[in-house]
Protein backbone atom coordinates (compact mmCIF):
# COMPACT_ATOMS: atom_id res chain seq x y z
CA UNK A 1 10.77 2.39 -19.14
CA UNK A 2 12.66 -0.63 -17.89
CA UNK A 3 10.36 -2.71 -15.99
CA UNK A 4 11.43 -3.62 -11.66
CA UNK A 5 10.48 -6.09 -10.21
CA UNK A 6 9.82 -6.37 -6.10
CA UNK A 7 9.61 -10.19 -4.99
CA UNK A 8 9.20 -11.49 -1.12
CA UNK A 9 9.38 -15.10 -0.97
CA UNK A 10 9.48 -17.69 1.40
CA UNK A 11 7.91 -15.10 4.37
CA UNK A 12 7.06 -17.08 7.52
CA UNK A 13 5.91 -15.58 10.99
CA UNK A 14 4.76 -16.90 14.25
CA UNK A 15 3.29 -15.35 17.31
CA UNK A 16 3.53 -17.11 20.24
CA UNK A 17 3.61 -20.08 18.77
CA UNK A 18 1.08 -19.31 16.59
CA UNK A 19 1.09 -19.58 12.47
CA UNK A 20 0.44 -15.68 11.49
CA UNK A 21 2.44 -16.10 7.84
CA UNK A 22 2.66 -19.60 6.31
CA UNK A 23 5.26 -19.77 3.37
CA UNK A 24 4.07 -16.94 1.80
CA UNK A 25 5.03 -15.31 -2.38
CA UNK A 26 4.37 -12.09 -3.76
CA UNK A 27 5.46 -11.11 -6.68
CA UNK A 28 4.75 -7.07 -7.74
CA UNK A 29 6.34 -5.38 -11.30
CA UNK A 30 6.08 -1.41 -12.37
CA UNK A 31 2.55 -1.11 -14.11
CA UNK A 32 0.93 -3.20 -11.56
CA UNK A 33 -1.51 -2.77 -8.72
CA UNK A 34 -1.63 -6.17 -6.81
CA UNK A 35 -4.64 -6.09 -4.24
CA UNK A 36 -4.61 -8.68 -0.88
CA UNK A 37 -8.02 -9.48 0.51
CA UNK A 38 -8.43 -11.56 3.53
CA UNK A 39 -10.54 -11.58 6.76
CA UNK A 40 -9.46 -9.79 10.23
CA UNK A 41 -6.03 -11.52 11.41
CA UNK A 42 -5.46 -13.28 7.75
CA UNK A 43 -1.96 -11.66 7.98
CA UNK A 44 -2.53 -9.04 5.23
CA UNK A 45 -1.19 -5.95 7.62
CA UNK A 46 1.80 -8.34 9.08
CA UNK A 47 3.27 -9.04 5.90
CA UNK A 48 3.05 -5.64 4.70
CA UNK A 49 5.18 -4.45 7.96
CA UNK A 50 7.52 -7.64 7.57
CA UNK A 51 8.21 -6.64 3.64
CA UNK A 52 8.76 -2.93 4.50
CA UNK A 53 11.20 -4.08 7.55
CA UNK A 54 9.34 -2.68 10.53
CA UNK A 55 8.33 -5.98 11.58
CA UNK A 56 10.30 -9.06 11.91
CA UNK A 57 9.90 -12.56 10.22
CA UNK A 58 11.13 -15.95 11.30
CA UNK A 59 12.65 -16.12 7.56
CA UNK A 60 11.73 -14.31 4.86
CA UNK A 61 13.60 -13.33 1.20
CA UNK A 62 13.09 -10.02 -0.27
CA UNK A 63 14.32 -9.45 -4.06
CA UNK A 64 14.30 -6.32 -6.06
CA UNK A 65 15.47 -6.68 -9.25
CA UNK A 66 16.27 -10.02 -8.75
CA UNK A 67 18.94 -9.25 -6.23
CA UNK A 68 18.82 -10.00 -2.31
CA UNK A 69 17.64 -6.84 0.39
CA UNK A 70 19.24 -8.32 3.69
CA UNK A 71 18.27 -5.53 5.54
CA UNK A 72 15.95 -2.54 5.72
CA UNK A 73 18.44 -0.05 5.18
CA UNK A 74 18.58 -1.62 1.94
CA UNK A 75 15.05 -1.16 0.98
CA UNK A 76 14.75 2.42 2.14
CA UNK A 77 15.00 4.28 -1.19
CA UNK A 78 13.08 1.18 -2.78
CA UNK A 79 9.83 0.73 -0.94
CA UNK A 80 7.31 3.53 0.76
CA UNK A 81 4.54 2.55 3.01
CA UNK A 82 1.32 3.98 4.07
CA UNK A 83 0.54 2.96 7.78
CA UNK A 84 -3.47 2.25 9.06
CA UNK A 85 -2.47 5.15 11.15
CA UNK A 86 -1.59 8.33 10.95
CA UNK A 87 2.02 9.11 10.69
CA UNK A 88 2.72 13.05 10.03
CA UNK A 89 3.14 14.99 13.29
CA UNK A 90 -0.07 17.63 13.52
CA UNK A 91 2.56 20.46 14.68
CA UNK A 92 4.23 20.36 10.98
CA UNK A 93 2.19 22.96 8.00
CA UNK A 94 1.01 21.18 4.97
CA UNK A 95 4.07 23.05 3.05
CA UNK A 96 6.50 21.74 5.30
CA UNK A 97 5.51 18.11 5.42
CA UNK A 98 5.27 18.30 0.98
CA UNK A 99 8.99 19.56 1.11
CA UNK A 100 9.95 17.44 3.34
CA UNK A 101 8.90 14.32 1.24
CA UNK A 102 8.69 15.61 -2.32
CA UNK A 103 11.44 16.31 -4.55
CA UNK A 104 12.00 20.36 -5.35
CA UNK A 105 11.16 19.68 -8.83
CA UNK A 106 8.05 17.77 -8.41
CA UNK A 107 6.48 19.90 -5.44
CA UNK A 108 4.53 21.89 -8.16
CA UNK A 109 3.22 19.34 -9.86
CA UNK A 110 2.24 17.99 -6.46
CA UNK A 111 0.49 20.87 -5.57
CA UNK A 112 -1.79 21.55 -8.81
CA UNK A 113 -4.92 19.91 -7.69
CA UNK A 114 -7.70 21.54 -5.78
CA UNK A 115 -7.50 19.18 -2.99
CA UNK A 116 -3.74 20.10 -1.64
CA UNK A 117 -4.05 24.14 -3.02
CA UNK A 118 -7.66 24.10 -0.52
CA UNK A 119 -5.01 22.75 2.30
CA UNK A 120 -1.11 24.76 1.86
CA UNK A 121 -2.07 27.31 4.24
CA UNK A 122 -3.04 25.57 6.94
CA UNK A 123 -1.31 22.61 9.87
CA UNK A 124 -1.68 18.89 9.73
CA UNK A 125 -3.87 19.15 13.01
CA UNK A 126 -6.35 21.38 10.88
CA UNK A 127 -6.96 19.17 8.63
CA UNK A 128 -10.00 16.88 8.59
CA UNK A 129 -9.62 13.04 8.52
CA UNK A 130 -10.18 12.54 4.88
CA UNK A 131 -7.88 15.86 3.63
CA UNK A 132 -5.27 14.16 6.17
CA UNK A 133 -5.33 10.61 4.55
CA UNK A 134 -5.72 12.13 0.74
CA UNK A 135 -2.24 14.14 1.64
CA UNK A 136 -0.95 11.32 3.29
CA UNK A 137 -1.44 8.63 0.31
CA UNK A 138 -0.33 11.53 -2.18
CA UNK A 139 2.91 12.00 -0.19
CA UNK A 140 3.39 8.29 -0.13
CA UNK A 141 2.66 7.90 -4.13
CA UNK A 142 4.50 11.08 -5.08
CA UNK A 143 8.16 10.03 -3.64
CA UNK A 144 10.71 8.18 -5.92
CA UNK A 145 10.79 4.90 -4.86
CA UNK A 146 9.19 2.35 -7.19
CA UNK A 147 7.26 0.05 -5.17
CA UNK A 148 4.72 1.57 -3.07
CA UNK A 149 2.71 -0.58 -0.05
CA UNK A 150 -0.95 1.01 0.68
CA UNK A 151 -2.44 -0.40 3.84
CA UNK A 152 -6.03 0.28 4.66
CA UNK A 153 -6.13 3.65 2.57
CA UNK A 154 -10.13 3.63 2.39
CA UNK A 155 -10.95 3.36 6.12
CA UNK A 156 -13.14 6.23 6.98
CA UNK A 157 -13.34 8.16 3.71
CA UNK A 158 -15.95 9.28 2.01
CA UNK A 159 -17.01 7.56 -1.70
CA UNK A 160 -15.96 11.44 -3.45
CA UNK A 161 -12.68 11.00 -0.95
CA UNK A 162 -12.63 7.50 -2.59
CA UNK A 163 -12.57 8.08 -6.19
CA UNK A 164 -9.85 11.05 -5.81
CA UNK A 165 -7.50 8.01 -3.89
CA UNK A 166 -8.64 5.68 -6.81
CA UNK A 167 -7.26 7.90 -9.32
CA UNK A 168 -4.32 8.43 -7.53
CA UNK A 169 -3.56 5.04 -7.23
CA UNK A 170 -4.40 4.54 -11.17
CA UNK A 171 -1.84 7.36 -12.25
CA UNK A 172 0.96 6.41 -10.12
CA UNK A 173 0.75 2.96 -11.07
CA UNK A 174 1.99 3.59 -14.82
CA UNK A 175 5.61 4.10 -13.46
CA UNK A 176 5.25 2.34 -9.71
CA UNK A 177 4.46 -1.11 -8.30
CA UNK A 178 1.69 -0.94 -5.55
CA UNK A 179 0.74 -3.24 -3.25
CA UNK A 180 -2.69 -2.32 -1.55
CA UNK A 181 -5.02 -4.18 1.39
CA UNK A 182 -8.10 -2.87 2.68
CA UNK A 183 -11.99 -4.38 4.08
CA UNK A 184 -13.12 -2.38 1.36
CA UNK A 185 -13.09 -5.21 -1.43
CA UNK A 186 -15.08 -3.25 -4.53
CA UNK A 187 -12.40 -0.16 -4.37
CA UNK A 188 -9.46 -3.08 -4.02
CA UNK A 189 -10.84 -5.05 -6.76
CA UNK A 190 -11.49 -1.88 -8.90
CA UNK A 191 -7.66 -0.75 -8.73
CA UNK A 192 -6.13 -4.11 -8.85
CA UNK A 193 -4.47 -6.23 -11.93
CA UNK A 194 -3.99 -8.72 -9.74
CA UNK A 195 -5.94 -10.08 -6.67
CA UNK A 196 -4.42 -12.39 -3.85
CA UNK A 197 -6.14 -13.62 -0.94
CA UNK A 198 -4.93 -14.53 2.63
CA UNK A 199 -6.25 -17.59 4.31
CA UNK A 200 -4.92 -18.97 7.29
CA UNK A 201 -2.04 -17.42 7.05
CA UNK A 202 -1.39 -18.37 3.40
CA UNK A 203 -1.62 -16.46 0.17
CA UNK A 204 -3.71 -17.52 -2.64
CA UNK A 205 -3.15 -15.94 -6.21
CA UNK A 206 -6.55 -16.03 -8.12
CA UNK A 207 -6.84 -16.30 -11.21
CA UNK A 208 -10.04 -14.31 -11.77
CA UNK A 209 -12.04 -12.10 -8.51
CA UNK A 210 -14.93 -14.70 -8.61
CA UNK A 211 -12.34 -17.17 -6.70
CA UNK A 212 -12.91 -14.24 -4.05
CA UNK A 213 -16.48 -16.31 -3.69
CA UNK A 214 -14.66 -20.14 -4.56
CA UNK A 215 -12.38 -19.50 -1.34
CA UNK A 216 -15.34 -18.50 1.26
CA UNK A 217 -14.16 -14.69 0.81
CA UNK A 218 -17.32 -12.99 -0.27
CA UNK A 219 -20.76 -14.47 -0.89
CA UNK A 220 -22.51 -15.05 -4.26
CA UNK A 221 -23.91 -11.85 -5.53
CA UNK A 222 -21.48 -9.63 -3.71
CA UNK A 223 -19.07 -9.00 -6.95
């Protein structure tokens, strides 16, 4: 499989004046899970929305395959994104939202697991918070673009909801490049081949997770 390759460079935001996203590189290839940590107001959802195009940067350089995305439109078929909130409307049925996002072909595959068979009969606005999220992140991973951005999947879910998101993540990343931030550090670190950390507004690629307690991140003991 021929390796892509989704780069954002030079990403720089303000808010009133205020430094949100300082200079910022990311680098993420097929095969690899890259996981952002950072505080409350680090910047970690901002630049997720900036490099999906739903937010706008003061400058910013997006690259996929080494060539230039100038605009959204541009990244559309390249780059999925999971929201912090919910984002399929509760009057659609589970079938309709899997057809609706999932390619005729795959939509069986899809299906096979317990999780999604336990849900096909009923609405989105049935559904419980955790089924709602699993569907949600299995939509999201199960589409054909190649680079997939994950923000706060955990929040809310149960460890056994966890582990089912984990593996997702896991399979999907042998033919995708995902790009995931959440509070919950363990599950990030767990999923992750590579760890980043924003500070300040600035992004810090570790060499090793026990920078995570070098940079002020986490205390001793808690990795």
């Amino acid at each position: 499989m021929t390796k892509r390759v989704l780069e954002v460079d030079s990403v720089q935001k303000q808010y009133n004046g205020k430094i949100i996203i300082s200079d910022v590189y990311l680098k993420c290839e097929t095969n690899e899970v890259v996981g952002i940590l950072g505080r409350n107001g680090s910047g970690k959802s901002t630049l997720l929305k900036i490099i999906f195009g739903i937010e706008a940067a003061d400058f910013k350089f997006v690259r996929v395959d080494g060539i230039v995305k100038a605009n959204t439109s541009a990244l559309i078929n390249q780059i999925s994104y999971l929201p912090q909130d919910n984002f399929i409307p509760n009057s659609l049925s589970i079938k309709k939202a899997i057809t609706l996002s999932i390619a005729k072909d795959k939509i069986a595959h899809f299906s096979a697991d317990d999780m999604i068979q336990s849900m096909l009969s009923k609405k989105i606005k049935h559904l419980s918070g955790g089924e709602l999220r699993y569907l949600e992140i299995k939509l999201i991973l199960y589409n054909d673009s190649k680079f997939v951005l994950l923000d706060e999947p955990y929040n809310g879910l149960s460890p056994i909801m966890i582990d089912k998101i984990n593996n997702l993540i896991i399979e999907k990343a042998s033919v995708k490049g995902i790009v995931i931030t959440d509070h919950n550090y363990e599950n990030v670190i767990k999923v992750s081949t590579k760890l980043a950390l924003m500070k300040e507004g600035k992004m810090f690629h570790l060499k090793n997770k026990e920078e995570l307690v070098e940079r002020g991140y986490l205390r001793a003991g808690m990795i």
